[in-house]
N, C-alpha and C. Protein backbone atom coordinates (compact mmCIF):
# COMPACT_ATOMS: atom_id res chain seq x y z
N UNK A 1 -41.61 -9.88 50.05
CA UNK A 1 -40.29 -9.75 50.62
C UNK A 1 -40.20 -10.63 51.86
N UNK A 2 -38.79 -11.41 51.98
CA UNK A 2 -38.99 -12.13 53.01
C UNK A 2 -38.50 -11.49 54.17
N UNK A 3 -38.34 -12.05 55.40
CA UNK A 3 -38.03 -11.49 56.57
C UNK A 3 -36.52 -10.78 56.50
N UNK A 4 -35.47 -11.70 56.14
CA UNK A 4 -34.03 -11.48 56.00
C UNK A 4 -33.92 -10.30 54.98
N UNK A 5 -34.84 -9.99 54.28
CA UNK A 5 -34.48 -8.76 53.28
C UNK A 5 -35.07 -7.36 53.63
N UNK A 6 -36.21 -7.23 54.75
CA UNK A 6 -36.48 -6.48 55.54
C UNK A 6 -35.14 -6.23 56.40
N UNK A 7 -34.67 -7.23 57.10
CA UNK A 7 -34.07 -6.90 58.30
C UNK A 7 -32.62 -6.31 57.64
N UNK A 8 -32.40 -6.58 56.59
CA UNK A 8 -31.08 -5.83 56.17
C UNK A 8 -31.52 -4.58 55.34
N UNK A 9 -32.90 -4.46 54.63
CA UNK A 9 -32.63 -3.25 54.60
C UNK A 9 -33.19 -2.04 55.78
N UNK A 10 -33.93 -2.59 56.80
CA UNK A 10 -33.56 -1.98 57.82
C UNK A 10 -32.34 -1.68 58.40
N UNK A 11 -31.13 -2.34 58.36
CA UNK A 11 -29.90 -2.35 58.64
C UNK A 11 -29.35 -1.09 57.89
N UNK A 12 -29.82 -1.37 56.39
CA UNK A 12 -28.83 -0.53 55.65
C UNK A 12 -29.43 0.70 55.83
N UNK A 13 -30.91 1.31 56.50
CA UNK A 13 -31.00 2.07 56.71
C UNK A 13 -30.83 2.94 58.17
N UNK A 14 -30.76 2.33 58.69
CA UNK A 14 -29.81 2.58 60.50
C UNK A 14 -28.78 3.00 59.87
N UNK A 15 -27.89 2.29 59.15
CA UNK A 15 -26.38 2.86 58.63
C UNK A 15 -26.44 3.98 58.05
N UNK A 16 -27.38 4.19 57.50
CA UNK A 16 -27.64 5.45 56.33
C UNK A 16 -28.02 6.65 57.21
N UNK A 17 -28.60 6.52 58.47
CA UNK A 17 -28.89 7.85 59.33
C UNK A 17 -27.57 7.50 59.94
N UNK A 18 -26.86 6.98 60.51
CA UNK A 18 -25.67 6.99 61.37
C UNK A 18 -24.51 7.63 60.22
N UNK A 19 -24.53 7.55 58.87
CA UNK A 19 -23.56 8.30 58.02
C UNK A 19 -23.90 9.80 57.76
N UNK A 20 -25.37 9.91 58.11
CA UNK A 20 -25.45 11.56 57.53
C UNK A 20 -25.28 12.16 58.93
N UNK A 21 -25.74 11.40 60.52
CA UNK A 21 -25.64 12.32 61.70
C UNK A 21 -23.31 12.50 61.21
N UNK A 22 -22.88 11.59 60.76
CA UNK A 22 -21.24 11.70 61.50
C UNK A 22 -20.94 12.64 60.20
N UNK A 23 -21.70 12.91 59.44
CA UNK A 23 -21.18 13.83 58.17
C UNK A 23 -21.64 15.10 58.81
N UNK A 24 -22.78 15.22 59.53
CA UNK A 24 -22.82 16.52 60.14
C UNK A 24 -22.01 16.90 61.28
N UNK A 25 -21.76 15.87 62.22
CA UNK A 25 -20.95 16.45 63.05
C UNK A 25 -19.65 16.50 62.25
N UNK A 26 -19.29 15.90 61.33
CA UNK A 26 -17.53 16.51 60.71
C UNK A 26 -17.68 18.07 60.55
N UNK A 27 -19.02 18.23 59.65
CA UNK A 27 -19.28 19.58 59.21
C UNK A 27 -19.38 20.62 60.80
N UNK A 28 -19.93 20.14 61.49
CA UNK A 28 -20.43 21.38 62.78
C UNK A 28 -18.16 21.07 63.69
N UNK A 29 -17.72 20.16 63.65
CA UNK A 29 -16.32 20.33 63.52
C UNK A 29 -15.54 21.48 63.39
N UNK A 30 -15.81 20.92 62.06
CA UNK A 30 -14.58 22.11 61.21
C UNK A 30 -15.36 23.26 61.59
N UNK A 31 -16.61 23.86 61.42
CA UNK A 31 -17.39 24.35 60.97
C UNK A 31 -16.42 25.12 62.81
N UNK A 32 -16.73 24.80 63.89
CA UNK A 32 -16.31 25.56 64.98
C UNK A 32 -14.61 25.39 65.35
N UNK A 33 -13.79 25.18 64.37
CA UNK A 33 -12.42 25.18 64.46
C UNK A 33 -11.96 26.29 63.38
N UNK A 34 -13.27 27.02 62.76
CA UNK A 34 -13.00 27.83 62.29
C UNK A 34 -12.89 27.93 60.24
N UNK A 35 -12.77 26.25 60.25
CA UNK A 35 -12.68 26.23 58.54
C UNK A 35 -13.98 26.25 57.83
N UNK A 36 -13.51 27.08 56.66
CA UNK A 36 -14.96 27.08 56.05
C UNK A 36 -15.24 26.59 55.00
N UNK A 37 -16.68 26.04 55.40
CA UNK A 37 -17.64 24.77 54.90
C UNK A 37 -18.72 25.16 54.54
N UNK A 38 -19.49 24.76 53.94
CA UNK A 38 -20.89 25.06 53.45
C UNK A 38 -21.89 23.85 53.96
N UNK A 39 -22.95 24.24 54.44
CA UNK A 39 -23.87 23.35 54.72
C UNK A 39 -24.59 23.12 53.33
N UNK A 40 -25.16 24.01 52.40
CA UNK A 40 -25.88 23.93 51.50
C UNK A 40 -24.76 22.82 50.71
N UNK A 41 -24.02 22.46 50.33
CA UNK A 41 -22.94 21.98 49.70
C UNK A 41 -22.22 20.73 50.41
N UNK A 42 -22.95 20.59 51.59
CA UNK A 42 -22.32 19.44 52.79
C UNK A 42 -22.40 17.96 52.15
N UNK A 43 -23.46 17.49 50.70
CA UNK A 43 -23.31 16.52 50.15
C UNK A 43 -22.43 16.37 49.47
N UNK A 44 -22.17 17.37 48.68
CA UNK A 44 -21.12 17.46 47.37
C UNK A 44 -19.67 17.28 48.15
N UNK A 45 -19.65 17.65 49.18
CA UNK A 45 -18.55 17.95 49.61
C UNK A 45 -18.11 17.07 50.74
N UNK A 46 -18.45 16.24 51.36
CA UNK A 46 -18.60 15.60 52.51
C UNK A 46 -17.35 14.66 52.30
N UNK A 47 -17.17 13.98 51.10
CA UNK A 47 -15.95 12.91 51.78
C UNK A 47 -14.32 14.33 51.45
N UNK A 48 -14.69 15.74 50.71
CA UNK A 48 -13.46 16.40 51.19
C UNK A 48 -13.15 16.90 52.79
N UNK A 49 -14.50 16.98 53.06
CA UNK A 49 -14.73 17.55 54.83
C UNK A 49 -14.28 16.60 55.38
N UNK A 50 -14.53 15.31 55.63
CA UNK A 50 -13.95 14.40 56.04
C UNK A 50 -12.64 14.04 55.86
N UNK A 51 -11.71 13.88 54.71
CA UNK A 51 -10.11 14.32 54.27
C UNK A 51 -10.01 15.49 55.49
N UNK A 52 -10.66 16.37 55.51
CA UNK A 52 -9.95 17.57 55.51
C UNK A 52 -9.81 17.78 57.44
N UNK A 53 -10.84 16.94 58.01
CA UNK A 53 -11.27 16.68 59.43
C UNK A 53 -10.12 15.67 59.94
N UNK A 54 -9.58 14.95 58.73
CA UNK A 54 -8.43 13.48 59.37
C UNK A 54 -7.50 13.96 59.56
N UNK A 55 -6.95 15.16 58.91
CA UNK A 55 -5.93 15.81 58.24
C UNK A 55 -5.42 16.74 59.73
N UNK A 56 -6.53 17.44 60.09
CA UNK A 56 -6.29 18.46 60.82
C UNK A 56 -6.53 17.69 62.60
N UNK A 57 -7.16 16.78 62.50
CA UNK A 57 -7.08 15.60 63.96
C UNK A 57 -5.73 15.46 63.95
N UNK A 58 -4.80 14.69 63.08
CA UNK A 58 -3.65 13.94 62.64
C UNK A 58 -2.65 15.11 63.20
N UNK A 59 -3.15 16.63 62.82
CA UNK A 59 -1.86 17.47 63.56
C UNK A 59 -1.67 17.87 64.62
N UNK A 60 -3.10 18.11 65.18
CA UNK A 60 -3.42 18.07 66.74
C UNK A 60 -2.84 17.20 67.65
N UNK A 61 -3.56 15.98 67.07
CA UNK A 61 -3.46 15.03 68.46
C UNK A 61 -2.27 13.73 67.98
N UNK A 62 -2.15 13.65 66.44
CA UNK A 62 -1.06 12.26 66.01
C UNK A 62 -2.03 11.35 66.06
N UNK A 63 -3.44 11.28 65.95
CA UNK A 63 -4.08 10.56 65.50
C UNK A 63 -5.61 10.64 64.97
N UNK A 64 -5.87 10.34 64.18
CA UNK A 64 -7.43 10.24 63.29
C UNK A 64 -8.42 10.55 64.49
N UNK A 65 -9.05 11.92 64.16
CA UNK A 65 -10.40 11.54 65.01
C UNK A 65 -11.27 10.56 64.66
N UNK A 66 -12.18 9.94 65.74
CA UNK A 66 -13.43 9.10 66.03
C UNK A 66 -14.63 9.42 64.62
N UNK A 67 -14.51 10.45 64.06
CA UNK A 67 -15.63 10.76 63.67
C UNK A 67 -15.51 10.58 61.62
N UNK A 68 -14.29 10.31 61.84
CA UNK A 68 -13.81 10.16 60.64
C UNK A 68 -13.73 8.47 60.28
N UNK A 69 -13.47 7.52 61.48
CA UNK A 69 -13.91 6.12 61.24
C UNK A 69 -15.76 5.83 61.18
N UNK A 70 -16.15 6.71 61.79
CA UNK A 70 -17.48 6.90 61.94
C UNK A 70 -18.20 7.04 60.61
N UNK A 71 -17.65 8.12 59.76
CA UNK A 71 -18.26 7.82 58.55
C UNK A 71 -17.87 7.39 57.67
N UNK A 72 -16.75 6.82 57.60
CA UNK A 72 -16.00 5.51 56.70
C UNK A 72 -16.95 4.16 57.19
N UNK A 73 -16.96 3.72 58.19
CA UNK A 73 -17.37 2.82 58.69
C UNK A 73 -19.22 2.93 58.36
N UNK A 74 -19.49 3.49 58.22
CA UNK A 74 -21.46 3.74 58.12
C UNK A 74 -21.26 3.49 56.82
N UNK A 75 -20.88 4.17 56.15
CA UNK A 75 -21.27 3.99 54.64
C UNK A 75 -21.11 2.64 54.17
N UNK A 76 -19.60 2.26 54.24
CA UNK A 76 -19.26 0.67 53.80
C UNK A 76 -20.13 -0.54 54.56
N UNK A 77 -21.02 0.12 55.61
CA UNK A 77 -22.21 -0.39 56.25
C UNK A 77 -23.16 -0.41 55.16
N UNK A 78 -23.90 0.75 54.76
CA UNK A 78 -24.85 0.78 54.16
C UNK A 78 -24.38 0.11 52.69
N UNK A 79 -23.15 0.15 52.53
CA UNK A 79 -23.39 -0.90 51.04
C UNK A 79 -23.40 -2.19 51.71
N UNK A 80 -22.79 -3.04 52.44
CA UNK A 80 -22.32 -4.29 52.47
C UNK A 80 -24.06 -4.47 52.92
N UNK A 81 -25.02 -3.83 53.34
CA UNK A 81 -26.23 -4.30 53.60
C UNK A 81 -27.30 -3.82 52.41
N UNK A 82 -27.22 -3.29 51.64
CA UNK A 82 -27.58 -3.43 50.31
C UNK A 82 -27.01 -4.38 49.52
N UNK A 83 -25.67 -4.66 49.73
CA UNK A 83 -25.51 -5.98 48.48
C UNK A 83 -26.12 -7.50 49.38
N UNK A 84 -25.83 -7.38 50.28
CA UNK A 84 -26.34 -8.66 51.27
C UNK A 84 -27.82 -8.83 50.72
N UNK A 85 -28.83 -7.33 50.80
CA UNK A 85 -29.97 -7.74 50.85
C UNK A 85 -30.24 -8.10 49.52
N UNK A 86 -29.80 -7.50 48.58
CA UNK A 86 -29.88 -7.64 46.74
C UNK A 86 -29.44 -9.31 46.62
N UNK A 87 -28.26 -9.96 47.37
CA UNK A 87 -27.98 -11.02 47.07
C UNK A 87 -29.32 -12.15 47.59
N UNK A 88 -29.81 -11.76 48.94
CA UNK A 88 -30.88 -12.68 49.66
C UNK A 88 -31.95 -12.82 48.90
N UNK A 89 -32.36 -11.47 48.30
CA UNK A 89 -33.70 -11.25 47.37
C UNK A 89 -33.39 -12.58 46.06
N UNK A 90 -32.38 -12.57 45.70
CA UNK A 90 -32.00 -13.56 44.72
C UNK A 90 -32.14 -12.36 43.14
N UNK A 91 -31.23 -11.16 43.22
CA UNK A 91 -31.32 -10.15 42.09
C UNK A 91 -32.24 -9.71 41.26
């Protein structure tokens, strides 16, 4: 493996802990605003927790919480650095 395919999938894995810490804090969120969530179920369920976290920011405040670009933004991280590194490797 060459250097550039290390360093992105190191990348894609920085992204990959930065998507499960902002999936837990959506969950510990809702989780103390009172709606109920399941931790055991927090995979299966994570991009409705997240809907459901934009939803209820949006009536509060009139705009998207932080934590909801947070894990939109990590994930489409962790692919765009998996296809980067799949493309460098040469497939």
């Amino acid at each position: 493996m060459d250097t550039a395919t290390i360093i992105l999938i190191i990348g894609a894995a920085a992204a990959l802990i930065w998507h499960v810490v902002a999936t837990i804090m959506i969950y510990d969120n809702l989780r103390k605003r009172g709606e109920k969530v399941s931790f055991i179920l927090l995979r299966l369920f994570s991009t409705g927790y997240a809907a459901r976290y934009r939803e209820l920011t949006r009536k509060e405040t009139g705009q998207t919480g932080p934590l909801f670009f947070h894990y939109v933004f990590s994930i489409n991280a962790v692919l765009l650095f998996i296809v980067l590194a799949v493309i460098v490797r040469g497939f």
